[in-house]
N, C-alpha and C. Protein backbone atom coordinates (compact mmCIF):
# COMPACT_ATOMS: atom_id res chain seq x y z
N UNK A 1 -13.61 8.03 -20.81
CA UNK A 1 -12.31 7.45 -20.50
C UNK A 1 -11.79 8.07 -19.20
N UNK A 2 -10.77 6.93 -18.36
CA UNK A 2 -10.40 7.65 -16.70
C UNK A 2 -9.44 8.82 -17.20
N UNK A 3 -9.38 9.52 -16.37
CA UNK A 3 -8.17 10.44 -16.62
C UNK A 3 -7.34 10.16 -15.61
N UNK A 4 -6.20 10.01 -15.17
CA UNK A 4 -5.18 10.24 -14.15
C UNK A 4 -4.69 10.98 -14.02
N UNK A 5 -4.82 12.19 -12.92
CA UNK A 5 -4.40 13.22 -12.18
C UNK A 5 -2.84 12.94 -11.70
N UNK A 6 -1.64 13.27 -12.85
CA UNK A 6 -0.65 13.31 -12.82
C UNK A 6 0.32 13.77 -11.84
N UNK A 7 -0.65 15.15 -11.22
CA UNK A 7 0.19 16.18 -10.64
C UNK A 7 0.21 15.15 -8.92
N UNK A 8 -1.43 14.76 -8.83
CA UNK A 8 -1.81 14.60 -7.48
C UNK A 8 -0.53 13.28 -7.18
N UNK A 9 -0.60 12.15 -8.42
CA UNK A 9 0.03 10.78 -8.24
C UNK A 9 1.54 11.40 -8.01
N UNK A 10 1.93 12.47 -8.51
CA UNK A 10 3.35 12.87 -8.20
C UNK A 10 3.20 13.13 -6.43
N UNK A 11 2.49 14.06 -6.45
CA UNK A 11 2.20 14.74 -4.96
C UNK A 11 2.45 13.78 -3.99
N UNK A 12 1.26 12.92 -4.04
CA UNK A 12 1.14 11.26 -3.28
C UNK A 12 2.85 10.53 -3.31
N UNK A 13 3.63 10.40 -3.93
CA UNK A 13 4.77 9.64 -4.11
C UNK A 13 5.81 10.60 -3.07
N UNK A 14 5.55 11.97 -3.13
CA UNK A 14 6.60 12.69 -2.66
C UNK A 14 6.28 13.12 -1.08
N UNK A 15 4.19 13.15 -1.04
CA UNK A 15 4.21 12.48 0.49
C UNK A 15 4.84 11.39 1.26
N UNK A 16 4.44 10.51 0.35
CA UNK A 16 4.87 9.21 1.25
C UNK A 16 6.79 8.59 1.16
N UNK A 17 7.09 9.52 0.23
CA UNK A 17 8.85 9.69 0.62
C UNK A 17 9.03 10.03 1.59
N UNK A 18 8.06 11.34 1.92
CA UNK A 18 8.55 11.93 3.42
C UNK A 18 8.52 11.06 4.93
N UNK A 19 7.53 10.45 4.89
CA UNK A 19 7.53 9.47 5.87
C UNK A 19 8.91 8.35 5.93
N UNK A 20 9.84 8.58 6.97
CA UNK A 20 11.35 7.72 6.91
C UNK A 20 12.16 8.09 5.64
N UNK A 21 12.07 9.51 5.27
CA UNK A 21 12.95 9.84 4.35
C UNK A 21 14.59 9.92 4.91
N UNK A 22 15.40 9.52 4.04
CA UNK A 22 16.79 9.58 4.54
C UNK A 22 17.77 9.35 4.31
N UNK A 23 18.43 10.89 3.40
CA UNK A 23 19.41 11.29 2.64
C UNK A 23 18.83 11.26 1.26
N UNK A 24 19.06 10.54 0.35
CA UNK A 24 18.25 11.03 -1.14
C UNK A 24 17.07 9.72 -1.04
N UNK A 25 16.84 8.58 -0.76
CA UNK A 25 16.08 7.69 -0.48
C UNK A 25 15.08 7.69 0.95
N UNK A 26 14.62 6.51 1.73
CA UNK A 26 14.08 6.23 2.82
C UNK A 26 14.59 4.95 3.86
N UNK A 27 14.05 5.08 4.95
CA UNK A 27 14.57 4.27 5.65
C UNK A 27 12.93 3.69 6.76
N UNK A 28 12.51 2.88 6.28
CA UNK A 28 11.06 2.00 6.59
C UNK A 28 11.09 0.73 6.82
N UNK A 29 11.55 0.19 7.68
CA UNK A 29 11.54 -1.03 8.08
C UNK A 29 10.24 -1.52 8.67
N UNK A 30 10.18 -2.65 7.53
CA UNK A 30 8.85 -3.64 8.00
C UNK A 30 8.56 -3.19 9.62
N UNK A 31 7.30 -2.67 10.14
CA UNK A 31 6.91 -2.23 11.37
C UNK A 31 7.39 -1.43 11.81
N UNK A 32 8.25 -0.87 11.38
CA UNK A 32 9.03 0.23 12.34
C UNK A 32 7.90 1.37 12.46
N UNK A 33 7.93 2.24 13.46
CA UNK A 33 7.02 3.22 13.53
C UNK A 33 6.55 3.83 12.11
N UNK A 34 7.75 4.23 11.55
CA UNK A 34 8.08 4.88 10.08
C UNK A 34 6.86 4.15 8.90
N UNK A 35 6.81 2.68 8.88
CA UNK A 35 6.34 1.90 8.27
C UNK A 35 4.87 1.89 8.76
N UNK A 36 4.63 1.46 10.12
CA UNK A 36 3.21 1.53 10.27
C UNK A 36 2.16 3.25 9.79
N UNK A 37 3.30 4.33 10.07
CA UNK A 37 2.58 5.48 9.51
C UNK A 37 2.64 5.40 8.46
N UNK A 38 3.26 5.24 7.67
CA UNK A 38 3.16 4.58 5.91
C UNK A 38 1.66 3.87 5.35
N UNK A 39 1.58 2.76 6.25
CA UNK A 39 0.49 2.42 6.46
C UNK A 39 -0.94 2.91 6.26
N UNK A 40 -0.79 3.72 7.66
CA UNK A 40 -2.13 4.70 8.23
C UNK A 40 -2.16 5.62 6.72
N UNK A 41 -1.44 6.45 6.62
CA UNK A 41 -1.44 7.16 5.48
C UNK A 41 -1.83 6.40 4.53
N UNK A 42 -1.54 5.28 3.82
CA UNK A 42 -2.03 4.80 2.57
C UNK A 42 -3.71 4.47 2.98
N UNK A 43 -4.10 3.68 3.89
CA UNK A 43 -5.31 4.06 4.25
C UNK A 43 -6.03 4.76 3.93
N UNK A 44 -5.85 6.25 4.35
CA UNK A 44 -6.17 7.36 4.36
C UNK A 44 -6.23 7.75 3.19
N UNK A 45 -5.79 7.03 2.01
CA UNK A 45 -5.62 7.74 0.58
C UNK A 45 -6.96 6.83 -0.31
N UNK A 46 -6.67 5.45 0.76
CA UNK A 46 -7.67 4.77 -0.29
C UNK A 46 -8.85 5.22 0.23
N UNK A 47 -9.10 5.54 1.52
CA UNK A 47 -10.69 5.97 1.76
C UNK A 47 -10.94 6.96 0.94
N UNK A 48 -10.14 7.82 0.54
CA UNK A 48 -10.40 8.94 -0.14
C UNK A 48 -10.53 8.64 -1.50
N UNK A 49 -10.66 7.69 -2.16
CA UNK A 49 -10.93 7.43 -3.22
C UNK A 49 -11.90 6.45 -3.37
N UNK A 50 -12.70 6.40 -2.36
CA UNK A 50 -13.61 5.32 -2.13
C UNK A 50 -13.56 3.77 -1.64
N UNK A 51 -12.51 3.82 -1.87
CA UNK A 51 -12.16 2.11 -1.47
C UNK A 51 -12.54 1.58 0.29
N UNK A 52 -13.04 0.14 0.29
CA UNK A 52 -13.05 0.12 1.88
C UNK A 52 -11.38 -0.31 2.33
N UNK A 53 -10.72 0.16 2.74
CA UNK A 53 -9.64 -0.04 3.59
C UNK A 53 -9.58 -0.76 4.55
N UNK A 54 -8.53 -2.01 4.59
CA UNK A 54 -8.61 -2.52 6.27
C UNK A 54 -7.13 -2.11 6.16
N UNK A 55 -6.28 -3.25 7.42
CA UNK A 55 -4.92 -3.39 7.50
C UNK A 55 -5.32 -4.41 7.99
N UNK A 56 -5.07 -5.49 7.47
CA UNK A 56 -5.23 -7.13 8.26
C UNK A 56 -4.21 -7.73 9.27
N UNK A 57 -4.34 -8.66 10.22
CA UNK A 57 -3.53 -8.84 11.16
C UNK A 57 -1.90 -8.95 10.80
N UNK A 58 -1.34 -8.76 9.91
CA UNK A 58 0.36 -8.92 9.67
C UNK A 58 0.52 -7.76 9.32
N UNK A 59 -0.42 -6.94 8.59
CA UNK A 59 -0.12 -5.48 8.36
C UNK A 59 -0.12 -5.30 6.82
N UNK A 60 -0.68 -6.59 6.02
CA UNK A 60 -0.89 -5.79 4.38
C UNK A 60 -2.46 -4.92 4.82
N UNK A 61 -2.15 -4.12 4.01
CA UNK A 61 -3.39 -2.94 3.76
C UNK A 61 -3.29 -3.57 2.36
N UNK A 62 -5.37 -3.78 2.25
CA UNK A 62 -6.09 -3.58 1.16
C UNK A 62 -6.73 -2.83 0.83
N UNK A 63 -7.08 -2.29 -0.16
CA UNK A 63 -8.37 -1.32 -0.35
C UNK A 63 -9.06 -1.96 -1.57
N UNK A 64 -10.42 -2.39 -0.57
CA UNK A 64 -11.20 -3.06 -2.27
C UNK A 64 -12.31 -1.71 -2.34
N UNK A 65 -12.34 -2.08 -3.81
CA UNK A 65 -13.00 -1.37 -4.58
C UNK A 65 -14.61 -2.02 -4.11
N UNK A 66 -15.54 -1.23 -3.83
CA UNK A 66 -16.56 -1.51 -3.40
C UNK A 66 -18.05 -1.84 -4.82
N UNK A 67 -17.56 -1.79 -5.74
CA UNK A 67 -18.47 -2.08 -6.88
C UNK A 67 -18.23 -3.74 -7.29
N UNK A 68 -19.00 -4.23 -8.27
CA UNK A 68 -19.04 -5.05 -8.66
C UNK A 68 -17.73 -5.86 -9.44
N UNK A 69 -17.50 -6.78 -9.54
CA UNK A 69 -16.28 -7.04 -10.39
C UNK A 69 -16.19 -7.52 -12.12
N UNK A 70 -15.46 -7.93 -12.64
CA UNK A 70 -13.84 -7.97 -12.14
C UNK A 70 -13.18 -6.55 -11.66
N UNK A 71 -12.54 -7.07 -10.93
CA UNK A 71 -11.66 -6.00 -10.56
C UNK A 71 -10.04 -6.29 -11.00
N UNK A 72 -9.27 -5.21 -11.12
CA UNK A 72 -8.09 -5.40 -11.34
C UNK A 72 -6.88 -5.12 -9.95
N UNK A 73 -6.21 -6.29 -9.68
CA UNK A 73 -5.54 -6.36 -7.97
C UNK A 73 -3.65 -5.27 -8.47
N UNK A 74 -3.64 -4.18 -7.89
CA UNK A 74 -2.43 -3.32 -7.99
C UNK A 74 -1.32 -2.97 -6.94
N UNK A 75 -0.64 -3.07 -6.94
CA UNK A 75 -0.03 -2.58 -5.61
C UNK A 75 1.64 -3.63 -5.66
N UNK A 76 2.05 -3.46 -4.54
CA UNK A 76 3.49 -3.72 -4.03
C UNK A 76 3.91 -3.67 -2.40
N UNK A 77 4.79 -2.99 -1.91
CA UNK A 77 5.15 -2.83 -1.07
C UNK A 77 5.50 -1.67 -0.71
N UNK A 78 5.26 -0.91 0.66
CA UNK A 78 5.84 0.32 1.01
C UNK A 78 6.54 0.61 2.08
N UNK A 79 6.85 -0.56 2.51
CA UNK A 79 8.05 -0.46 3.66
C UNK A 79 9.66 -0.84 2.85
N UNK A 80 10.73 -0.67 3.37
CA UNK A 80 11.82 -0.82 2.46
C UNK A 80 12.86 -1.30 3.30
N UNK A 81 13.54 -1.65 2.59
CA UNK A 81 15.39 -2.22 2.86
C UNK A 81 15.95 -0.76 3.95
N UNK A 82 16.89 -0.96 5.19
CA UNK A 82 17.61 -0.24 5.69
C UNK A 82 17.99 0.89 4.28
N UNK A 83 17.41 2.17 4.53
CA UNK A 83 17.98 3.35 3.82
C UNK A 83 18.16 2.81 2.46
N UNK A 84 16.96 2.87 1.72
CA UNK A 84 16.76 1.97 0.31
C UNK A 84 16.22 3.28 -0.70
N UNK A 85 16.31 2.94 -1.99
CA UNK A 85 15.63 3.61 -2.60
C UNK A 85 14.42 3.94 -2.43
N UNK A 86 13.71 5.25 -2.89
CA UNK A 86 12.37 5.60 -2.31
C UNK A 86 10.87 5.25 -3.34
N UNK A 87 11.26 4.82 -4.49
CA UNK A 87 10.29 4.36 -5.52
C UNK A 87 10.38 2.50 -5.50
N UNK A 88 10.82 2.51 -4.94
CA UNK A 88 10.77 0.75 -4.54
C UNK A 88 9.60 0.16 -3.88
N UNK A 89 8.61 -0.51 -4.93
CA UNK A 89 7.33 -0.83 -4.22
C UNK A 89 6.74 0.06 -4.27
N UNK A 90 6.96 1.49 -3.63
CA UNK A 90 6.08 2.63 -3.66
C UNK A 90 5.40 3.58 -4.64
N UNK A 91 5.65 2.66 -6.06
CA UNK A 91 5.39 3.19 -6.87
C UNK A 91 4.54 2.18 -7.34
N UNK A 92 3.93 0.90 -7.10
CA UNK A 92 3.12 0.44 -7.90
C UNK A 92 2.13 0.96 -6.92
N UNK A 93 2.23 0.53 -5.65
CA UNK A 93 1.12 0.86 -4.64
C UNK A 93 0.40 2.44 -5.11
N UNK A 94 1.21 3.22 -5.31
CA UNK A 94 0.65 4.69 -5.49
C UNK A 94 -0.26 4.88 -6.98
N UNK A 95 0.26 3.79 -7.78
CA UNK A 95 -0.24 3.61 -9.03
C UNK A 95 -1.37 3.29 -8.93
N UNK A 96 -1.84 2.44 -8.05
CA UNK A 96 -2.99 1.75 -7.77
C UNK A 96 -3.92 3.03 -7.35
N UNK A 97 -3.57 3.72 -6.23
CA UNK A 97 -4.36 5.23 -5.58
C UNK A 97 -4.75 5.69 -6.53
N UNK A 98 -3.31 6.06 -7.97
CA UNK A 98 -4.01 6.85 -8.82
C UNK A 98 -5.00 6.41 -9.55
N UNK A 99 -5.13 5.01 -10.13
CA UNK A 99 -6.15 4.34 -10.47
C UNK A 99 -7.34 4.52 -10.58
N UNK A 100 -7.48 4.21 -9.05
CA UNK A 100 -8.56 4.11 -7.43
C UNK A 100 -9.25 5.67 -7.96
N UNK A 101 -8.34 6.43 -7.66
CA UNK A 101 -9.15 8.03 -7.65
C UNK A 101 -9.49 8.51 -9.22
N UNK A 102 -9.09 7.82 -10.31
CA UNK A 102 -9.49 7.76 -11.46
C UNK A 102 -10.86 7.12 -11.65
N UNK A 103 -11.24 6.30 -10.63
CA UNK A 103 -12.70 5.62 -10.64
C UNK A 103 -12.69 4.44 -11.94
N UNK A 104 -11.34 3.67 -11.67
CA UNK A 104 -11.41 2.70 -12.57
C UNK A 104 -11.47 1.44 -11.43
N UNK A 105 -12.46 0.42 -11.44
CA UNK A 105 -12.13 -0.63 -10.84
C UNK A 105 -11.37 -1.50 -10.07
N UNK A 106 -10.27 -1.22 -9.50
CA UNK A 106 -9.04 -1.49 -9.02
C UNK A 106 -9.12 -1.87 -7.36
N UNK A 107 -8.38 -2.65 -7.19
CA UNK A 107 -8.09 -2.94 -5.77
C UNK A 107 -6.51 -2.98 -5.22
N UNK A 108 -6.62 -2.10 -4.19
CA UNK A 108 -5.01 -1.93 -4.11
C UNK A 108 -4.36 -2.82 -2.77
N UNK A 109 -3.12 -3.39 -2.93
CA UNK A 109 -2.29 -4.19 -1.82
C UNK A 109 -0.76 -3.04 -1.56
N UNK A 110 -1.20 -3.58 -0.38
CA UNK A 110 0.81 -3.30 -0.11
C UNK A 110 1.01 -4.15 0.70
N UNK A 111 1.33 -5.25 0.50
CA UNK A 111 1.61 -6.38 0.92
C UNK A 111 3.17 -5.86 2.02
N UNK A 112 2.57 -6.32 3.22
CA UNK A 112 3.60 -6.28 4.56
C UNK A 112 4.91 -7.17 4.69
N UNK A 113 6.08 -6.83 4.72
CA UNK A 113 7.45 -7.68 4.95
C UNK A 113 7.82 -8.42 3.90
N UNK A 114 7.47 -7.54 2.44
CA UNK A 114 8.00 -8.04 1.23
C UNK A 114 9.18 -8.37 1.48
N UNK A 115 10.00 -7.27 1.42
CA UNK A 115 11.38 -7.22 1.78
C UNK A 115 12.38 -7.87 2.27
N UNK A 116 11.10 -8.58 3.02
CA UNK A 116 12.01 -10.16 3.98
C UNK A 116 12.55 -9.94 5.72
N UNK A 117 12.15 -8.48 5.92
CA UNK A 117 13.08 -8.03 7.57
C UNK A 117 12.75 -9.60 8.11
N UNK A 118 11.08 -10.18 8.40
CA UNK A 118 11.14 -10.94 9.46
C UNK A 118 10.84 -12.51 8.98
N UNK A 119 11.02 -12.48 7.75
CA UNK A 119 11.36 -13.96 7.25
C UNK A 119 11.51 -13.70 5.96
N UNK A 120 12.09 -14.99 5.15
CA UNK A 120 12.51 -15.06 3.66
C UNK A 120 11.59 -15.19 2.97
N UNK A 121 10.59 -15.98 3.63
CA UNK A 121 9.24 -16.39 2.66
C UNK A 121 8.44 -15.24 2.82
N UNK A 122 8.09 -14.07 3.22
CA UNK A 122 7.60 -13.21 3.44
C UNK A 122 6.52 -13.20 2.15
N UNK A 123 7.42 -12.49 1.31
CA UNK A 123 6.73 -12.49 -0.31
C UNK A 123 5.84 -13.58 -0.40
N UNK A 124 6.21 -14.46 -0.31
CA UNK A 124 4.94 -15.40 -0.46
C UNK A 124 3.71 -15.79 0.23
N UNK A 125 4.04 -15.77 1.50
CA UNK A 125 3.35 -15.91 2.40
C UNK A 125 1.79 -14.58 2.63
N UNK A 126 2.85 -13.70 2.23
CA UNK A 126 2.17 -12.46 2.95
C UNK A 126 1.18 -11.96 1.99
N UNK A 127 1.52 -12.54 0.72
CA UNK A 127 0.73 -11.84 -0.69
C UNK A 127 -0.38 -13.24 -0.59
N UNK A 128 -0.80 -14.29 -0.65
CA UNK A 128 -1.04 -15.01 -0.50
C UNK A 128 -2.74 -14.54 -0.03
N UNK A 129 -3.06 -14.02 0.87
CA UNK A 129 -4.65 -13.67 1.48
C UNK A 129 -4.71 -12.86 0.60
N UNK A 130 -4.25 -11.84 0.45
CA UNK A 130 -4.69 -10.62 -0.86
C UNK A 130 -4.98 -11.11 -1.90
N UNK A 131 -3.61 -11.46 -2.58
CA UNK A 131 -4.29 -12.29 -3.71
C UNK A 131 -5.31 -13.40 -4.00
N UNK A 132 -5.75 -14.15 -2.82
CA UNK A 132 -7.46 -15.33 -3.15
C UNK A 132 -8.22 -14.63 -2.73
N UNK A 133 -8.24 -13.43 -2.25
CA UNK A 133 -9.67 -12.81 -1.65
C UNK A 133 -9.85 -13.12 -0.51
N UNK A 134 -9.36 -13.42 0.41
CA UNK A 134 -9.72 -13.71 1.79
C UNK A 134 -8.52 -13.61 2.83
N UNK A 135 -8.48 -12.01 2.93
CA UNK A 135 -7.50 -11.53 4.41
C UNK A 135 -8.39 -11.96 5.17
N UNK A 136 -7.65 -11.81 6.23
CA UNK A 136 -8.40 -11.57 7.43
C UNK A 136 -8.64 -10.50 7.22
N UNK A 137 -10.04 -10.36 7.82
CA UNK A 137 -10.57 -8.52 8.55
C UNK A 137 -10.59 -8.26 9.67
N UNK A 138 -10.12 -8.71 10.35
CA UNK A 138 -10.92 -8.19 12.05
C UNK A 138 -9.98 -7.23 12.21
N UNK A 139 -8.58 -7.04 12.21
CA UNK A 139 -7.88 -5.57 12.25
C UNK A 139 -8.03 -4.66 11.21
N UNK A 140 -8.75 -3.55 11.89
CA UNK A 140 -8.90 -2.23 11.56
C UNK A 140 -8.14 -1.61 11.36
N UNK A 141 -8.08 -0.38 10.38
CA UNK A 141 -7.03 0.29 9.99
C UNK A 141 -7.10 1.63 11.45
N UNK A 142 -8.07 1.51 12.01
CA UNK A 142 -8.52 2.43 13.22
C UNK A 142 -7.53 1.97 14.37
N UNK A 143 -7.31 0.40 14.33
CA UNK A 143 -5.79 -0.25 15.87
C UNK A 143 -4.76 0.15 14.97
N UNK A 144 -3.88 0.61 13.90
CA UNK A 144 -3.17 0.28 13.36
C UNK A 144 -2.42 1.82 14.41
């Protein structure tokens, strides 16, 4: 059976607070510098748990699980509302890491401009390639 490393999934949540932390919450606006290092960092978490990582051209980061399937699709969003709460979105996405590094089957999203900064349909639009299996790949999490 997986185990989930409690301490690390805490650790991971209270990293990625720090990135645009501000006052008891964060402040990560879709692209803002704050957000794209959000990004890079989540990257960086799924390689480490094996997953291949991109960031596709709008800026959701996937990390698929490189084994056979089914797989199970996890995640949310990690950019946020002007000075928003800091477990918003960022807690399913991190759920997924812990998953991921549990070596359970999983593929993780953080779907880019949930939130809506640069349109209303965002949510839909943007979850849309993640969810049928077919982002784009040609942006690297290496231009990001």
């Amino acid at each position: 059976m997986a185990t989930i490393d409690t301490a690390r999934f805490l650790a991971d949540l209270n990293e990625l607070r720090r990135i645009g932390a501000f006052r008891t919450g964060v402040h990560r606006p879709t692209y803002s510098p704050q957000d794209m290092e959000a990004r890079r960092w989540l990257v960086a978490r799924l390689e480490e748990c094996g997953l291949e990582a991109t960031i596709d051209g709008i800026g959701n980061v996937h990390g698929r699980h490189k084994g056979p399937g089914p797989h199970l699709l996890v995640g949310s969003h990690i950019e946020s509302q002007n000075e928003a709460g800091w477990l918003d979105g960022a807690l399913g996405v991190v759920a997924g890491v812990a998953l991921a590094r549990a070596g359970l089957p999983v593929d993780v999203c953080a779907f880019a401009d949930e939130e809506g900064r640069w349109t209303a349909a965002a949510a839909a639009t943007t979850a849309a390639p993640c969810a049928n299996g077919s982002p784009r790949r040609g942006w690297r999490a290496s231009r990001a």
